[in-house]
N, C-alpha and C. Protein backbone atom coordinates (compact mmCIF):
# COMPACT_ATOMS: atom_id res chain seq x y z
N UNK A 1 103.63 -25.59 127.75
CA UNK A 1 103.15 -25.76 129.10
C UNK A 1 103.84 -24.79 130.06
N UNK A 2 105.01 -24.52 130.01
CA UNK A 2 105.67 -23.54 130.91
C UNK A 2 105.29 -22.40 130.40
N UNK A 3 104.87 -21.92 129.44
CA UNK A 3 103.84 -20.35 129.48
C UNK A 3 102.70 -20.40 130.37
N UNK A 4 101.93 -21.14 130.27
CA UNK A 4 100.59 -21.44 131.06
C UNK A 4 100.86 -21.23 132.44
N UNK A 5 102.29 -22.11 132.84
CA UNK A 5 102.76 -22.41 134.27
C UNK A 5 103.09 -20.72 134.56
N UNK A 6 103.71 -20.19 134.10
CA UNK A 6 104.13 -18.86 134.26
C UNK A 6 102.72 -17.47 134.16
N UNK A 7 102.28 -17.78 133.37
CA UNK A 7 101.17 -17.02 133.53
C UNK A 7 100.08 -17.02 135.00
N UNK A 8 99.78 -18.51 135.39
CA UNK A 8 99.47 -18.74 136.42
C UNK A 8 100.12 -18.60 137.44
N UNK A 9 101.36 -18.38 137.85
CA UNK A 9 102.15 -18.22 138.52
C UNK A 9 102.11 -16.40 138.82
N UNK A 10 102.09 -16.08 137.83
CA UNK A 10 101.67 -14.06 137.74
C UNK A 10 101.11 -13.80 138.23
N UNK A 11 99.69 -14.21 138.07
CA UNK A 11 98.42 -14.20 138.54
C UNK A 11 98.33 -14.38 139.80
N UNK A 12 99.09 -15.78 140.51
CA UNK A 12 98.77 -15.93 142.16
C UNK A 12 99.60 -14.78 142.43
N UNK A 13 100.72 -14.20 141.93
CA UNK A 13 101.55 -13.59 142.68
C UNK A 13 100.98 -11.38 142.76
N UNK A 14 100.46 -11.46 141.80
CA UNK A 14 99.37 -10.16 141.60
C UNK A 14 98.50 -10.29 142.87
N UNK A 15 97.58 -11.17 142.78
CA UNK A 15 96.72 -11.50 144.05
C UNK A 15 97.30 -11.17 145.05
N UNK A 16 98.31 -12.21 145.80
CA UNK A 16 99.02 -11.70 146.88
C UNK A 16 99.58 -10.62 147.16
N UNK A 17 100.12 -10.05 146.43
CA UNK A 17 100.52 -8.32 146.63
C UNK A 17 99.37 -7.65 146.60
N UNK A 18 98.36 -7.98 146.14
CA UNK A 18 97.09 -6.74 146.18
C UNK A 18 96.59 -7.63 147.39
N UNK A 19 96.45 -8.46 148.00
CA UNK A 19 96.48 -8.86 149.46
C UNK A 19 97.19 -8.25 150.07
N UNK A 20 98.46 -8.14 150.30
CA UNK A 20 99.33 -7.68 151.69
C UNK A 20 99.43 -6.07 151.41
N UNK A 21 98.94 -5.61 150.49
CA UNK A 21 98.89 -4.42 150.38
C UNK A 21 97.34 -3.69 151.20
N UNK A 22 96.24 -4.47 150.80
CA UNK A 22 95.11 -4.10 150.94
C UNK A 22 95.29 -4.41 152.80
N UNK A 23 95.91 -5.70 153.19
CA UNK A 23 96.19 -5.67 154.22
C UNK A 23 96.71 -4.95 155.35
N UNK A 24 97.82 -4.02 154.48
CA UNK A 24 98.69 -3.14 155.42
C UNK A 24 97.56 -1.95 155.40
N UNK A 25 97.03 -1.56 154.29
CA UNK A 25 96.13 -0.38 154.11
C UNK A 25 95.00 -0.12 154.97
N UNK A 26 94.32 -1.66 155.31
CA UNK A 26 93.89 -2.00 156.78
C UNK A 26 93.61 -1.77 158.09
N UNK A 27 95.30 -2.04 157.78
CA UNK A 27 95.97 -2.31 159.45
C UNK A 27 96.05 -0.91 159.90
N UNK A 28 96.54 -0.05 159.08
CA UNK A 28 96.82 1.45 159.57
C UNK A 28 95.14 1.84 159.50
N UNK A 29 94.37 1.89 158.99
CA UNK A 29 93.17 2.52 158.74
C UNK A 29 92.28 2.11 160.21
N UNK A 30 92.21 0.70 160.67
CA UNK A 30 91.66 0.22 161.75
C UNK A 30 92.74 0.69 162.75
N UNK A 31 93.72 1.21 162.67
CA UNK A 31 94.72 1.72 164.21
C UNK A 31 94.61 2.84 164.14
N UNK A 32 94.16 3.72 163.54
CA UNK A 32 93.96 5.30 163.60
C UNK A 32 92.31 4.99 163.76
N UNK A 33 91.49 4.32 163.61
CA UNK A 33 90.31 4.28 163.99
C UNK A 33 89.83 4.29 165.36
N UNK A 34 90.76 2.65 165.91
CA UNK A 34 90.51 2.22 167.24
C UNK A 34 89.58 1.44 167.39
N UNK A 35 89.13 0.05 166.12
CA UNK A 35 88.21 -1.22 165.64
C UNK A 35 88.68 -2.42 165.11
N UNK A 36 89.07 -2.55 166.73
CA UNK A 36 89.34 -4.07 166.58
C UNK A 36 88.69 -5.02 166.05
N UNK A 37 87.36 -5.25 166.50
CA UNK A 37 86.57 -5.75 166.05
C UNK A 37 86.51 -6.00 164.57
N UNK A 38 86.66 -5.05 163.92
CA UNK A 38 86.69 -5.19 162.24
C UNK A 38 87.75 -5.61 161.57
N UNK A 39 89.10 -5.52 162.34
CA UNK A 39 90.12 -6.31 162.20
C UNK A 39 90.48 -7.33 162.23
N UNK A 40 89.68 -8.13 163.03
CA UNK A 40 89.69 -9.47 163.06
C UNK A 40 88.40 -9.91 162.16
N UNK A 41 87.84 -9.30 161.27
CA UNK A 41 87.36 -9.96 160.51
C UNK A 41 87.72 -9.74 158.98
N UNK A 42 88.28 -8.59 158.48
CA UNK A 42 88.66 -7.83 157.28
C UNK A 42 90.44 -8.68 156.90
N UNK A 43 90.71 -8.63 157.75
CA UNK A 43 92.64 -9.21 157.72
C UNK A 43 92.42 -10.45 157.91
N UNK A 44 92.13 -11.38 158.47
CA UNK A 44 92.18 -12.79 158.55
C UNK A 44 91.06 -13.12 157.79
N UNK A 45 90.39 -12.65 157.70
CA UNK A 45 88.69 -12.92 156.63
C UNK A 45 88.88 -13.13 155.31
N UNK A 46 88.59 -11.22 154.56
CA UNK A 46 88.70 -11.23 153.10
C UNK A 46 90.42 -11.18 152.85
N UNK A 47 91.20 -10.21 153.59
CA UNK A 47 92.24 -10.44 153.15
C UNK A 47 93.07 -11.67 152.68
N UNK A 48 92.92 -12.57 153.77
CA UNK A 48 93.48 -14.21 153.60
C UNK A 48 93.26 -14.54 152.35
N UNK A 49 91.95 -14.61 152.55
CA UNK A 49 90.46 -15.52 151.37
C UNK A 49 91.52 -14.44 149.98
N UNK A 50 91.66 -13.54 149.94
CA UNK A 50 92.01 -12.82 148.90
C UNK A 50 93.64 -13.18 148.27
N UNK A 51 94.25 -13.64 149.21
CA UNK A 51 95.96 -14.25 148.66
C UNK A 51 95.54 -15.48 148.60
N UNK A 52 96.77 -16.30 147.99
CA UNK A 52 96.16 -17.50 147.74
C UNK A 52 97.88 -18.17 148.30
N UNK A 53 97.74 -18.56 149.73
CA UNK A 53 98.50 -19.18 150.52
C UNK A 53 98.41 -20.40 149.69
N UNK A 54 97.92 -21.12 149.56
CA UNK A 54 97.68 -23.03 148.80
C UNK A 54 98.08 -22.69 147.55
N UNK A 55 98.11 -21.53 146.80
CA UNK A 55 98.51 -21.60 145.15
C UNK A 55 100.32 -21.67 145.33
N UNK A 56 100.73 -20.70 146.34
CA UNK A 56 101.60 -20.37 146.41
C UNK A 56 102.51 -22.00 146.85
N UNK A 57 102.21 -22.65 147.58
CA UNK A 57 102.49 -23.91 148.64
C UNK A 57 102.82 -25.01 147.37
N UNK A 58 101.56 -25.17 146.57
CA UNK A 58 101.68 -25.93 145.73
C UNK A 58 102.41 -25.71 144.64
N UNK A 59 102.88 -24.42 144.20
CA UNK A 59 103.95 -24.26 143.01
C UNK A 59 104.98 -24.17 143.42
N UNK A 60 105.30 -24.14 144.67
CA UNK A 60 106.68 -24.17 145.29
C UNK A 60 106.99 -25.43 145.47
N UNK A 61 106.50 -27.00 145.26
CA UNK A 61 106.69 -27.97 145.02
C UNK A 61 107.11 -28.54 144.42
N UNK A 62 107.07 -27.88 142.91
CA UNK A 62 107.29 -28.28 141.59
C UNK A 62 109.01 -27.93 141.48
N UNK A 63 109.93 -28.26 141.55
CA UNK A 63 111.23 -28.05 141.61
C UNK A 63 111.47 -27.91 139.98
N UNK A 64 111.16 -28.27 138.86
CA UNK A 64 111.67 -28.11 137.51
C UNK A 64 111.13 -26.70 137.31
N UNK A 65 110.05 -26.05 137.70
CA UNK A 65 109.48 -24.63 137.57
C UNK A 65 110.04 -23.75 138.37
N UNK A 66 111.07 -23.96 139.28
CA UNK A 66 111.33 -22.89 140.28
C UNK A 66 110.56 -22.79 140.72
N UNK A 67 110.37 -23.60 141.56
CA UNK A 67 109.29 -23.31 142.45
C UNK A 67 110.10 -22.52 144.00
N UNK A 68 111.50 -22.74 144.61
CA UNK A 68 111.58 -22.07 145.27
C UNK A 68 111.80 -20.80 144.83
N UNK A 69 112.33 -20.66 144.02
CA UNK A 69 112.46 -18.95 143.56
C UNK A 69 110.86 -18.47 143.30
N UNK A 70 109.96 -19.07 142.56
CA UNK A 70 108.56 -18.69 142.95
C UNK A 70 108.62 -18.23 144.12
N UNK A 71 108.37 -19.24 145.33
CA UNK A 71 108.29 -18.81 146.70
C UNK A 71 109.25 -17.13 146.90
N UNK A 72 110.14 -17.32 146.73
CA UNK A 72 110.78 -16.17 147.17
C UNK A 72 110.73 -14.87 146.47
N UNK A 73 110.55 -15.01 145.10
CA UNK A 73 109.84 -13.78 144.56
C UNK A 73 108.26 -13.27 145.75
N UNK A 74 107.39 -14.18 145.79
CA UNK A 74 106.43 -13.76 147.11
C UNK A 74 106.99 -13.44 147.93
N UNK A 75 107.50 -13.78 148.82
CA UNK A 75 108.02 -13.61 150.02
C UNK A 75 109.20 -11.94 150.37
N UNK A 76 109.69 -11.59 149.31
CA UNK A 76 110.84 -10.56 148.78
C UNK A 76 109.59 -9.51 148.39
N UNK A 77 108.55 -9.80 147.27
CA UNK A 77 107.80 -8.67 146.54
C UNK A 77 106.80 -8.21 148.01
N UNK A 78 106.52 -9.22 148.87
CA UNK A 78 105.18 -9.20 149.74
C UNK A 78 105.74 -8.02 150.99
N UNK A 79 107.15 -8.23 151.33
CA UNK A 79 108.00 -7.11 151.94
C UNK A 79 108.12 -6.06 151.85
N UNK A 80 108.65 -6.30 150.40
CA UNK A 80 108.50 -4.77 149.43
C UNK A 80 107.12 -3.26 149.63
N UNK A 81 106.47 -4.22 149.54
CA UNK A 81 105.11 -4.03 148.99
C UNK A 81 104.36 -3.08 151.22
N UNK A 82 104.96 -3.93 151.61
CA UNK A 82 104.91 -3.51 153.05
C UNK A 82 105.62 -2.19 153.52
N UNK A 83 107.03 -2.38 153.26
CA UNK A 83 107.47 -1.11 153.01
C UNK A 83 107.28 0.14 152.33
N UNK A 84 106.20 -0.03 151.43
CA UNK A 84 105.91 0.98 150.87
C UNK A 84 104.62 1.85 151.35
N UNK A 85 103.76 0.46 151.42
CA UNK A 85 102.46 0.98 152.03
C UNK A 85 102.34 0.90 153.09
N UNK A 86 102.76 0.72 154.16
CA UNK A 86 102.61 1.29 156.14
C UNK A 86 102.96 2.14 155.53
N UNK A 87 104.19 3.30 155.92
CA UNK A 87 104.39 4.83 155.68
C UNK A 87 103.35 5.77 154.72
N UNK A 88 103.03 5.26 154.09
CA UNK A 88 102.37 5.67 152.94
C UNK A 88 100.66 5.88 153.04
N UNK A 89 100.45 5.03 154.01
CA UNK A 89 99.19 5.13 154.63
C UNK A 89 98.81 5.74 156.10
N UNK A 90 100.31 5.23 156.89
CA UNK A 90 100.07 6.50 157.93
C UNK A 90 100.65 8.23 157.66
N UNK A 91 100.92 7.95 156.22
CA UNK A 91 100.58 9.88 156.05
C UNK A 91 99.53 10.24 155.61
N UNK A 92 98.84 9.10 155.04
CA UNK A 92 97.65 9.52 153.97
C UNK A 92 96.28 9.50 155.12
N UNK A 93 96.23 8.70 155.72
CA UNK A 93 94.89 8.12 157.07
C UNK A 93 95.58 9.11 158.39
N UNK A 94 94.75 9.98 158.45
CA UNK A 94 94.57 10.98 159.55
C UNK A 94 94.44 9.61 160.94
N UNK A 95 95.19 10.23 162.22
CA UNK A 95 94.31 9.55 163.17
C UNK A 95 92.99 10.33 163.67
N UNK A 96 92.19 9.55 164.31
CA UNK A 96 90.93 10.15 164.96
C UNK A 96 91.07 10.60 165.83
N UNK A 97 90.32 12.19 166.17
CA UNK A 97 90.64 13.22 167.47
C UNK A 97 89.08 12.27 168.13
């Protein structure tokens, strides 16, 4: 059972990084644009819908699984993952003349 738990646990945590990544990738792409409008539907919309805030909530409950170290592997990788991609996208995304 703790393979299963761990495998599932991978999985939410893949998701969420390809969330806050796709998120930051976003955020810079709509601020060199100047579309708000699409921001408030792309980042709170699919992005959200795309991490899985409730997977994460609920395995951090489970105290015999590590569930806080779960949590904080997210929370540590989701940072990470920020730091890499803002810079990385405002060299790559031109702003608009």
């Amino acid at each position: 059972m703790g393979q299963a738990i761990n495998e599932g646990r991978n999985g939410v945590l893949a998701a969420n990084l390809i969330g806050v990544a796709l998120a930051a990738g976003l955020l810079v792409l709509m601020e060199r644009r100047g579309n708000n409008t699409l921001r408030h539907l792309l980042l709170p919309g699919f992005c959200a819908g795309l991490t899985t805030f409730s997977a994460v909530a609920a395995q951090t409950l489970e105290p015999k699984e590590g569930g806080i170290l779960f949590l904080a592997h997210n929370v540590i990788f989701s940072m990470m993952v920020i730091v890499i991609v803002l810079p990385l996208a405002r060299r790559i995304i031109p702003v608009r003349s």
